[in-house]
Structure formats: structure tokens, C-alpha cells
Protein backbone atom coordinates (compact mmCIF):
# COMPACT_ATOMS: atom_id res chain seq x y z
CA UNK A 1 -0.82 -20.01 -18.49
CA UNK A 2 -3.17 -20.77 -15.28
CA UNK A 3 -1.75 -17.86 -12.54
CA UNK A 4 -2.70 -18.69 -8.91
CA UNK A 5 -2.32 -15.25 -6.56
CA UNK A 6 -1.60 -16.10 -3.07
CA UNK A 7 -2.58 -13.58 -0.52
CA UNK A 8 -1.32 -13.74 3.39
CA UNK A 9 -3.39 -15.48 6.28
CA UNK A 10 -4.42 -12.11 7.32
CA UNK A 11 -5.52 -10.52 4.06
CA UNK A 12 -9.33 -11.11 2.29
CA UNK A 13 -10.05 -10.51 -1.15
CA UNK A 14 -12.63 -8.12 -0.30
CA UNK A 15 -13.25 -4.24 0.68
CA UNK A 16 -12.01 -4.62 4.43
CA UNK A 17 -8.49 -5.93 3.55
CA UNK A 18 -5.20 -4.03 3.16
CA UNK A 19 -2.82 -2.86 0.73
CA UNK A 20 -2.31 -6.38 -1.28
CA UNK A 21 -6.43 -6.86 -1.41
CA UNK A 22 -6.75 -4.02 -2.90
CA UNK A 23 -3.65 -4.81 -5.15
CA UNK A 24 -4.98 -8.12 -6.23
CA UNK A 25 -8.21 -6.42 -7.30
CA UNK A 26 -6.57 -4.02 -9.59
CA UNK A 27 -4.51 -6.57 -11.21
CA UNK A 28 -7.08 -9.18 -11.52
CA UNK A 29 -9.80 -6.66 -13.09
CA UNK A 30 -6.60 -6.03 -15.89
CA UNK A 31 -5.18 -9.13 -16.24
CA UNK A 32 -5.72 -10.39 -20.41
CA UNK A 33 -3.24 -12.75 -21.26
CA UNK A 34 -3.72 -15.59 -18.23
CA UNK A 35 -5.88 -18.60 -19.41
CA UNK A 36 -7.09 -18.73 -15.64
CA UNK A 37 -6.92 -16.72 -12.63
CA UNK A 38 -7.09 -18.15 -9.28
CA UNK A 39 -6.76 -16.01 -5.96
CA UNK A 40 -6.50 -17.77 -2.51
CA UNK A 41 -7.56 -15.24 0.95
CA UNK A 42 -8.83 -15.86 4.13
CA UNK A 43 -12.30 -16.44 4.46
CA UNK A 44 -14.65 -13.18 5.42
CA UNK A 45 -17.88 -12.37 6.04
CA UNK A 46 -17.75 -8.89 4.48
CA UNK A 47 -18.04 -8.66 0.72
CA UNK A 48 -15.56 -10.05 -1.51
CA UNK A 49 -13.90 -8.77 -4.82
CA UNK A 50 -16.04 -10.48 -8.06
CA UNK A 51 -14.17 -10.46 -11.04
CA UNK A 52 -15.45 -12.29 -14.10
CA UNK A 53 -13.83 -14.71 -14.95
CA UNK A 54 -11.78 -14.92 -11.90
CA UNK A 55 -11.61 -18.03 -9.56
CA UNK A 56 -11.94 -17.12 -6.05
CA UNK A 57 -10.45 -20.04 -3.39
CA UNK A 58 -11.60 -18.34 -0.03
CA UNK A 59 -9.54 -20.52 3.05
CA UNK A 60 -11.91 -21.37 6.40
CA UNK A 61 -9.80 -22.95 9.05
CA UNK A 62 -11.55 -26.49 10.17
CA UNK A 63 -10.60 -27.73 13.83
CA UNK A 64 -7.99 -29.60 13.21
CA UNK A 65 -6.00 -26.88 11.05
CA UNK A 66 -6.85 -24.21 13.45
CA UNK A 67 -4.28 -26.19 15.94
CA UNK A 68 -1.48 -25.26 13.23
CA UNK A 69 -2.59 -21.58 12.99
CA UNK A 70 0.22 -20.22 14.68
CA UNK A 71 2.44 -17.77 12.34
CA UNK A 72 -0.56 -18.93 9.27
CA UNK A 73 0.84 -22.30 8.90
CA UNK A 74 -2.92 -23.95 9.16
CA UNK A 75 -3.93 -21.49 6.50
CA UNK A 76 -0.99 -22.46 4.24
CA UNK A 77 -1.46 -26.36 4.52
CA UNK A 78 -4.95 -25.63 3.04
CA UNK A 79 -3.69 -23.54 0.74
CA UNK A 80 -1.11 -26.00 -0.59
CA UNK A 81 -3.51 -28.91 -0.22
CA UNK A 82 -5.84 -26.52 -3.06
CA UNK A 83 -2.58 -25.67 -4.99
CA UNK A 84 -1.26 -29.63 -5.24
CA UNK A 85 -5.05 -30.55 -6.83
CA UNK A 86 -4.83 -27.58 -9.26
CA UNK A 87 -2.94 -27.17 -12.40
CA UNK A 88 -1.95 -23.82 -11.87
CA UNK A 89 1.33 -23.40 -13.44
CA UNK A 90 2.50 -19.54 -11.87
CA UNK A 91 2.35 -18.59 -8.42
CA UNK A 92 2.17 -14.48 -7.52
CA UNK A 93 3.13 -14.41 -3.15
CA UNK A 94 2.28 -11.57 -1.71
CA UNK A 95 5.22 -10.94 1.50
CA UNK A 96 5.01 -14.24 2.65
CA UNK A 97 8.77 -15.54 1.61
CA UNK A 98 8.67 -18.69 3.86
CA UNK A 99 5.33 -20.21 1.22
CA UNK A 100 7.86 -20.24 -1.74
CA UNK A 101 10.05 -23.56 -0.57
CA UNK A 102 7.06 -25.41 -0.38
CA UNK A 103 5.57 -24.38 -3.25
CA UNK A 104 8.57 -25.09 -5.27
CA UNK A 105 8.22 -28.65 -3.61
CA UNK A 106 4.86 -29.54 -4.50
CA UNK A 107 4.76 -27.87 -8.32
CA UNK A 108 8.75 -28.43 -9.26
CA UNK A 109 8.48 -27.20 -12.42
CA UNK A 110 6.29 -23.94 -11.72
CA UNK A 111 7.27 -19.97 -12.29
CA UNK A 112 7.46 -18.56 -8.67
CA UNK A 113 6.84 -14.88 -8.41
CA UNK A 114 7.52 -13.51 -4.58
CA UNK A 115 6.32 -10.15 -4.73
CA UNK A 116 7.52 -7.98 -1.28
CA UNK A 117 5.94 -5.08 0.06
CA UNK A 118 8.64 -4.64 2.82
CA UNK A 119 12.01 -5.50 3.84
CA UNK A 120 11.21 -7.85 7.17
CA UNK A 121 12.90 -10.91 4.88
CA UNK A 122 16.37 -9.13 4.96
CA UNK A 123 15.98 -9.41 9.19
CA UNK A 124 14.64 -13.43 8.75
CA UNK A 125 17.42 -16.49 8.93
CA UNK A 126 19.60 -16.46 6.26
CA UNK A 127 19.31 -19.73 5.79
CA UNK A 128 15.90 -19.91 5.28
CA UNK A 129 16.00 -16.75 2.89
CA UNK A 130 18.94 -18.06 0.79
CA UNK A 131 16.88 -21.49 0.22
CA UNK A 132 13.57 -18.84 -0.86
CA UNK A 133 15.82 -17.17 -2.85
CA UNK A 134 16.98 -20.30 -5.07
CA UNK A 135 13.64 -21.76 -5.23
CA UNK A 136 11.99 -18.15 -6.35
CA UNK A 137 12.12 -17.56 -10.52
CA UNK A 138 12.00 -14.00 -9.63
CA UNK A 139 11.95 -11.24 -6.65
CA UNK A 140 9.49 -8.42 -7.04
CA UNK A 141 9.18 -5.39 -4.68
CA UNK A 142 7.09 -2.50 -4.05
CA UNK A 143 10.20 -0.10 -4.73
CA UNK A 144 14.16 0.61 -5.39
CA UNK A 145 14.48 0.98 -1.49
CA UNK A 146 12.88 -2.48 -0.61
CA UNK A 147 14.67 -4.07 -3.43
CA UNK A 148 18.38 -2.72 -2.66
CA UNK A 149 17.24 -4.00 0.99
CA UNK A 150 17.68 -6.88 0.01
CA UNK A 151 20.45 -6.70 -2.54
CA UNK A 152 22.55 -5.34 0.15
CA UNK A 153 22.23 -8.25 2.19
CA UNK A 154 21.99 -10.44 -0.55
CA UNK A 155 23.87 -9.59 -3.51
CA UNK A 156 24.98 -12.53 -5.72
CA UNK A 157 20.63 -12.66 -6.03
CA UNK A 158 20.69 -9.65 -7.50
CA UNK A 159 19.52 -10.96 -10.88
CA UNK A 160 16.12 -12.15 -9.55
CA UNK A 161 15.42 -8.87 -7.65
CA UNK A 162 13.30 -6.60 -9.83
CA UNK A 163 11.20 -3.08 -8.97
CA UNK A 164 7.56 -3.44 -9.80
CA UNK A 165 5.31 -0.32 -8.81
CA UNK A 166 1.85 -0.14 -7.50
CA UNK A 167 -0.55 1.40 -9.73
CA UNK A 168 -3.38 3.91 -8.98
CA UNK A 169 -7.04 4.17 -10.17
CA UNK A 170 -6.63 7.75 -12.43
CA UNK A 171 -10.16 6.96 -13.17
CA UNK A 172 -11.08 6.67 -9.61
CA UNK A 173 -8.50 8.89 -8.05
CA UNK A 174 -8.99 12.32 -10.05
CA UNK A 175 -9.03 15.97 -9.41
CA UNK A 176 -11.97 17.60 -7.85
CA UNK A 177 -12.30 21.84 -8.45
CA UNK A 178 -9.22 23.19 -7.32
CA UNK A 179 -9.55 26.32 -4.64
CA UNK A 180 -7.57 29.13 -4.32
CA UNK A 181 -9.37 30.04 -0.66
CA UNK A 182 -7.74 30.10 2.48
CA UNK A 183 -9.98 27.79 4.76
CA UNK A 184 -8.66 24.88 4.01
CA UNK A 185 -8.98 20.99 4.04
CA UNK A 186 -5.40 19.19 5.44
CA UNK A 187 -5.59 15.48 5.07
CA UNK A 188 -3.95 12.45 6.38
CA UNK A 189 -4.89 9.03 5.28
CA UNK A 190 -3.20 5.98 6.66
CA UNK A 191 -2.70 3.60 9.15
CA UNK A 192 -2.99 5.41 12.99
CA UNK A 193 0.24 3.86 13.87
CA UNK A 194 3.23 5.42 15.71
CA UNK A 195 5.24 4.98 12.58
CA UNK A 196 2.71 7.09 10.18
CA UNK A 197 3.85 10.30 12.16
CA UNK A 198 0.24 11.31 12.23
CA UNK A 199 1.42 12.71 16.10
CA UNK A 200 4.13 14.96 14.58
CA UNK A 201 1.07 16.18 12.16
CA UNK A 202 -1.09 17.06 15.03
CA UNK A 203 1.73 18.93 16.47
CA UNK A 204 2.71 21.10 13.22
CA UNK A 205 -1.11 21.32 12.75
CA UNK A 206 -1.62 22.81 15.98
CA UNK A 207 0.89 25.31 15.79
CA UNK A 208 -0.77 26.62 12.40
CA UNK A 209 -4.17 27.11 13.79
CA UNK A 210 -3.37 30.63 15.42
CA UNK A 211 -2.59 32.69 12.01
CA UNK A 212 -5.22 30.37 9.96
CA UNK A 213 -8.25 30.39 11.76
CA UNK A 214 -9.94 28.46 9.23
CA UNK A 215 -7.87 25.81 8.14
CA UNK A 216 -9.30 21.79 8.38
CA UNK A 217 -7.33 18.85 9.25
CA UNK A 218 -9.14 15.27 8.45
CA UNK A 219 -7.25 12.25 9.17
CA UNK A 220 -8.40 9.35 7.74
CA UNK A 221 -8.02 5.52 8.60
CA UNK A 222 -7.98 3.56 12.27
CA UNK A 223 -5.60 1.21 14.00
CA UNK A 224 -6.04 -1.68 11.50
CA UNK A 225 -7.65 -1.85 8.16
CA UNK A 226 -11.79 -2.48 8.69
CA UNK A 227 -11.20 -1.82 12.77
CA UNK A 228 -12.16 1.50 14.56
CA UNK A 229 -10.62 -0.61 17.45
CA UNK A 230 -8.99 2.27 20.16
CA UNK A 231 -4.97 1.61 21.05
CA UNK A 232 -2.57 3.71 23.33
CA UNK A 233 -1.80 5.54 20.44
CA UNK A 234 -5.06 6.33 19.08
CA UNK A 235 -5.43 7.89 22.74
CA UNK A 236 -2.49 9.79 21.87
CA UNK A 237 -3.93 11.27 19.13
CA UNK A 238 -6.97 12.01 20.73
CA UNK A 239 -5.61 13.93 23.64
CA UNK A 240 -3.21 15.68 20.72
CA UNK A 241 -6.50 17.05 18.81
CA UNK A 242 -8.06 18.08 22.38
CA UNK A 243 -9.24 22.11 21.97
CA UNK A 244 -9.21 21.77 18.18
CA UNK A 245 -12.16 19.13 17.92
CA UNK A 246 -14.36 21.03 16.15
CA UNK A 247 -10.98 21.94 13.63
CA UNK A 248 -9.62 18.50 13.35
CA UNK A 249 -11.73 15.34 12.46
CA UNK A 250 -11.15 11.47 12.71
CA UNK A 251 -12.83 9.75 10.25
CA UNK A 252 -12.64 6.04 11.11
CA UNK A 253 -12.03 3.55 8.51
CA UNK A 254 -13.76 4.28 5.30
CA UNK A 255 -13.94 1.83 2.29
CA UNK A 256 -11.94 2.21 -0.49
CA UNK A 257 -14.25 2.80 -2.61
CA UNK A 258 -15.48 5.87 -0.89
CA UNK A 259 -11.68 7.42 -0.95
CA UNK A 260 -12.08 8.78 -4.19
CA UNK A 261 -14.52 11.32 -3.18
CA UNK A 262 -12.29 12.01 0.13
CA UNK A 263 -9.58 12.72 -1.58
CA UNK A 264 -11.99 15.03 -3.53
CA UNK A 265 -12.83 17.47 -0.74
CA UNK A 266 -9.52 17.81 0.66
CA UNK A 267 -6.40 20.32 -0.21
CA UNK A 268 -3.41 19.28 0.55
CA UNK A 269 -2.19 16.27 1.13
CA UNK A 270 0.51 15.17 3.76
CA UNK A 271 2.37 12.03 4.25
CA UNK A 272 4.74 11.97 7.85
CA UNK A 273 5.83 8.29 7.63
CA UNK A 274 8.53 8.52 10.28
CA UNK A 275 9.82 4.89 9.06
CA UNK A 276 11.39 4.24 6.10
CA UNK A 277 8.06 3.73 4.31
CA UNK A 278 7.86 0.78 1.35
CA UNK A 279 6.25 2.71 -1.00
CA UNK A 280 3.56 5.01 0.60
CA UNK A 281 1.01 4.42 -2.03
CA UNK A 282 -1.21 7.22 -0.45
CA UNK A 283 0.71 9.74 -1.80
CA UNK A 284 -0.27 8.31 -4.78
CA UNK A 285 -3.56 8.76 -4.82
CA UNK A 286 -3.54 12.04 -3.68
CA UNK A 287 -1.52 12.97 -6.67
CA UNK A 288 -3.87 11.26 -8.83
CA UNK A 289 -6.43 13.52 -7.46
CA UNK A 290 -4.60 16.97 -8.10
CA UNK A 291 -4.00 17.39 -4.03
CA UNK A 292 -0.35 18.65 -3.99
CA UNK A 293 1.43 16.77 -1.45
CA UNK A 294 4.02 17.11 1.73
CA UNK A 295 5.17 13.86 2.06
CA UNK A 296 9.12 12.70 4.34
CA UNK A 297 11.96 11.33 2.62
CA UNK A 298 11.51 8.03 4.09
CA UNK A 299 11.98 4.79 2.21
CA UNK A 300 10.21 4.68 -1.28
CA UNK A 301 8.51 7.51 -0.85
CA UNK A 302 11.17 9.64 -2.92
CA UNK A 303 10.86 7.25 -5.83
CA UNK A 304 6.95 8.03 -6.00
CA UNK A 305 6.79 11.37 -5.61
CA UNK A 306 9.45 12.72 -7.57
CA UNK A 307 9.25 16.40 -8.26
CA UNK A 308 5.42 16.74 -7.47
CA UNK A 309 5.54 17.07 -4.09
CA UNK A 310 7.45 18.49 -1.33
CA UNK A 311 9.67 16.02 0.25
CA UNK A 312 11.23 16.92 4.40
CA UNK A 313 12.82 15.15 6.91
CA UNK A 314 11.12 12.89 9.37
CA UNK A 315 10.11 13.28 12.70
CA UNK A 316 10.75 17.40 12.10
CA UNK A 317 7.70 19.65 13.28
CA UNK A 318 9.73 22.92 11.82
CA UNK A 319 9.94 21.56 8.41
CA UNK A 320 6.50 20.33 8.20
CA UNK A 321 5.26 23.65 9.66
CA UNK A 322 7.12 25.51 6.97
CA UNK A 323 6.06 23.20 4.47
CA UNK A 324 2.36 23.42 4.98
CA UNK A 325 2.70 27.44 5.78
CA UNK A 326 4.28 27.87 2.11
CA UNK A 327 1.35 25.87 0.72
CA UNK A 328 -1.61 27.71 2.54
CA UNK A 329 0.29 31.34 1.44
CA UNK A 330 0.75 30.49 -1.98
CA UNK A 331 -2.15 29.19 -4.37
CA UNK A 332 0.51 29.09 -7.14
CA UNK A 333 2.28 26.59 -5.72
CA UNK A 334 -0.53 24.37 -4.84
CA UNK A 335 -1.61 24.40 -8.56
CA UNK A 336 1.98 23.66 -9.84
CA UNK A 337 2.01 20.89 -7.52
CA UNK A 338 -1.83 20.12 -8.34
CA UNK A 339 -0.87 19.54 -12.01
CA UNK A 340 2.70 17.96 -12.06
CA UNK A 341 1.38 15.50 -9.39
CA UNK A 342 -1.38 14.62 -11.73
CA UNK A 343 0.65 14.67 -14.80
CA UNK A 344 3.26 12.30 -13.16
CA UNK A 345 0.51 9.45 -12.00
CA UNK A 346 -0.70 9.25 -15.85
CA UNK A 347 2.67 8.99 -17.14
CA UNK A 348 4.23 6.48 -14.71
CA UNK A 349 1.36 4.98 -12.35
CA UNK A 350 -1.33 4.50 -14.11
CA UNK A 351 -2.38 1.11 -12.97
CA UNK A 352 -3.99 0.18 -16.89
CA UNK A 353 0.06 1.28 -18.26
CA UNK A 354 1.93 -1.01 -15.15
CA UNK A 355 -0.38 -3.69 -15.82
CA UNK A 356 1.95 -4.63 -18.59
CA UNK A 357 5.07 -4.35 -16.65
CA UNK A 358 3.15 -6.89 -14.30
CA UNK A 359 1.54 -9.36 -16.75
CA UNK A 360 5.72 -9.37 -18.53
CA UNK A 361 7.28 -9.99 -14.86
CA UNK A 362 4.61 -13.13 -13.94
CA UNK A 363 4.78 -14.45 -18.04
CA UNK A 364 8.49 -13.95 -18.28
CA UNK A 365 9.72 -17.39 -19.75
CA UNK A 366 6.20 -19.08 -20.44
């Protein structure tokens, strides 16, 4: 069984890439029961993943395929120029829908995995998504949410649609020395998009600041994974935290593997996704780290957090105000929360348990 993982034009296999980088690391360090592994990225010049035994294909645009670049087709054609030479046998896609009709042409007889970490195929033509959706063995997503996405719109597919979670690190991602003080640490860490709510933080963060005078807000991340690169809302934020610099800090991007210690120093955790959030794997980690966390009932956000967190409405100052006040006034809360969001990421997320539900999803079959 020779897997090949396909990761987007935009994504590396290294450090500086998103979500599905750091994905394809933690299932490629697991993975025991593939005969070869094979992962295809964009070239970079930072660092790449090295996995032994892993096979690492990384795709540099020549002249004449950066004239098909547009949408990542020049990427692709390289990519399926690799894939027709190799005897790879099952194909893992991360959120790229449109590479599984050609795959299916070139290797007829392969297992196709599609593995989505949002819904944007449910808004794609339907023609084009039906034709994916025959020529896919199987459907994974990120969560319930993004899967009955696309059951709704798609229903007599249903059978090839499947829920596969992300893992976290619990090795990586663990509890630092819980404190029962009151100055302190708030984090955020995420994306500084409009959608992340980090504005509506700012706002409930402010409003704290009178009555705690010694309370820390750190938010964490930049406008695009490995970029400190300024936007209009960045500004935003900026003229937000104006008064309260010395109380609120922007980090930057930081590597990932510097987050365990971040997640270390801080106290609480909040999550204000004002979009209806994939999965939110953040939350995750905090958990993972014994941070209780105030995360919005957004997307699959629910399905992650479960009973180890508090959960409010989007987009709602009040609720996030009362939220965090009930968690700087009560330590007893913060270590209930501290230990059930713990005890929930070894039970159900530990990335070393889901590797199997991962390695029986791509094997299915073979």
C-alpha cells in the first residue's frame, strides 16, 4: 500500500505552512502500516518536515508552468506528471476537490481519499462536484458540521461522507502549573482575520480592564501563516488595543513548535470565531494544555469542545464579558474546566488514538 498525500498549491510541508502542514506532519510521523509514504507541497525555502522514511516531492514552478498558475493549475500538472510516473496506489487531498477527476483519470484503479477542511465545495458547480463525488472512494471532513454541509446539498453521497477529527500533540500540548491568582494571562491564537472575532475580544477585553487591573491579554498569530504582513484589519486591531499597550500584546507569528510553551504561560483560553468555524483546532490545544476555554458556538466548534469549555454566541460582547468575568472570579471553575478539558483531549483527540481511525479510512478496502 504506497499512500501519496497531496497538499494545496499554497501549503509547504514545513514549519511556515498552515493547518494541513502541520496535519500531514502528525500523520506522517504515525503512519505504520503504508509500505511508502509520499507527500507532494510547494517548494520553500524555510525548513521542511523530515520524516524517516518518508518521501518528500517538493513542486518548483518552471517558466512554462508558471503561465498555468492561475487557481494552482501549473502546480497540479506537475503534480500529476510525478503521480502518473509513480506507483502510488492511495491518494489523501487535502481541500482541493477539483484534483480528484484527474486523478481518478490518470490512476483508474486507485483509492481516492478527499479529505475537506471546509465547506467552499457545497458553493462550487454542481456539476463539477457531482463528477468529484463519483470519482472519490471516500469523503473525509474536519467535522459533523462540514460533513452535513455537504450532505445537505448532496444527499444520495451520503455513504462516502465520513467525520475524521484532527488530533493534538498531548505530549506537546500539556498543562503548565495551574494559578489560582488574579493577574492573569487571556489568550487568543489564530488567524488576525475579521472572521476570528479577535475585534469583539478586544472590545470585551477592554471593558474588563477597569475592575481587573492586572489582567493580560496576548493574541497570538498575524494575517497569514509565516507573514507579520499589516492589513486594514490588523490596523483595526491596533487602534482597538490603543491605551492598553502595555496590557495587551501582539505576538506575531510564532512557529509551531514554540506554541507549546505559549500555551504554557497563558490562563484562559478564548476562541470568538464569528463564522461558522470548521473545526477550530485551537481550542484544542488549549485544552490539551489544561487552559479552560471560552470558545462561540460556531460551526464545529461544539463538536470539539464538548462540556470542557464554555460555549456563547457569536459576535456578542455581553456574553463574552460575562464569560471571562465568571472565569477570573472563580478559580474553581477554571480548574474544573482545566481538568475535563484535559481529560477530554486524551480520551478523544489524542492524535497517537485517531491515527487509527485515519490509517482504517485511507486502507479501507486494500
Amino acid at each position: 500500500m504506497k499512500l501519496a498525500i497531496i497538499l494545496s498549491e499554497r501549503e509547504p510541508y514545513s514549519k511556515q505552512g498552515g493547518a494541513f502542514s502541520a496535519k500531514s506532519f502528525q500523520l506522517t510521523s504515525r503512519f505504520k502500516r503504508f509500505t511508502k509514504v509520499t507527500v507532494y507541497s510547494k517548494a520553500t525555502k524555510e525548513e521542511i518536515f523530515r520524516v524517516p522514511g518518508v518521501k518528500h516531492i517538493s513542486i518548483s514552478l518552471g517558466k512554462y508552468l508558471k503561465k498555468f498558475q492561475k487557481e494552482g493549475f501549473g502546480y497540479f500538472l506537475e503534480v500529476c506528471f510525478r503521480i502518473l510516473l509513480s506507483s502510488d496506489n492511495i491518494f489523501l487531498i487535502f481541500n482541493r476537490p477539483h484534483y480528484v477527476s484527474f486523478i481518478r483519470k490518470i490512476k483508474p484503479n486507485s483509492k481516492i481519499y478527499l479529505y475537506m477542511g471546509n465547506d467552499h465545495i457545497v458553493f462550487q458547480k454542481e456539476t463539477i462536484i457531482r463528477k468529484m463525488l463519483n470519482d472519490s472512494t471516500k469523503v473525509g471532513c474536519v467535522s459533523n458540521y462540514i460533513g452535513g454541509e455537504i450532505v445537505k446539498k448532496y444527499p444520495e453521497y451520503a455513504h462516502k461522507v465520513e467525520t475524521l477529527y484532527h488530533g493534538v500533540n498531548i505530549t506537546k500540548f500539556s498543562p503548565g502549573v495551574f494559578s489560582e491568582k488574579k493577574d492573569l494571562t487571556i489568550l487568543f491564537v489564530g488567524r488576525l482575520s475579521y472572521d476570528k472575532g479577535v475585534h469583539v475580544l478586544l472590545e470585551a477585553f477592554r471593558r474588563l480592564c477597569d475592575n481587573y487591573p492586572n489582567i493580560l491579554l496576548k493574541i497570538v498569530g498575524s494575517s497569514w501563516f509565516g507573514s507579520n504582513a499589516q492589513t486594514d484589519y490588523t490596523k483595526q486591531l491596533q487602534d482597538l488595543a490603543k491605551g492598553l499597550e502595555d496590557r495587551i500584546i501582539f505576538t506575531g507569528f510564532v512557529l509551531n513548535d514554540r506554541m507549546g510553551d505559549v500555551y504554557r504561560t497563558a490562563d484562559i483560553f478564548i476562541g470568538p470565531s464569528i463564522f461558522q468555524e470548521p473545526s477550530g483546532n485551537m481550542n484544542l490545544e488549549a485544552m490539551a494544555s489544561g487552559i479552560p476555554v471560552i470558545s462561540t458556538k460556531v460551526g464545529g466548534i461544539p463538536e470539539l469542545v464538548g462540556e470542557a469549555g464554555l460555549l456563547i454566541s457569536s459576535e456578542n460582547v455581553d456574553e463574552l464579558y460575562d464569560a471571562l468575568k465568571k472565569l477570573l472570579d472563580n478559580s474553581h471553575l477554571r480548574k474544573e474546566l482545566s481538568v475535563k478539558g484535559r481529560e477530554r483531549t486524551e480520551k478523544v483527540f489524542d492524535w497517537d488514538k485517531v491515527i487509527h481511525n485515519w490509517e482504517n479510512a485511507l486502507i479501507g478496502g486494500y
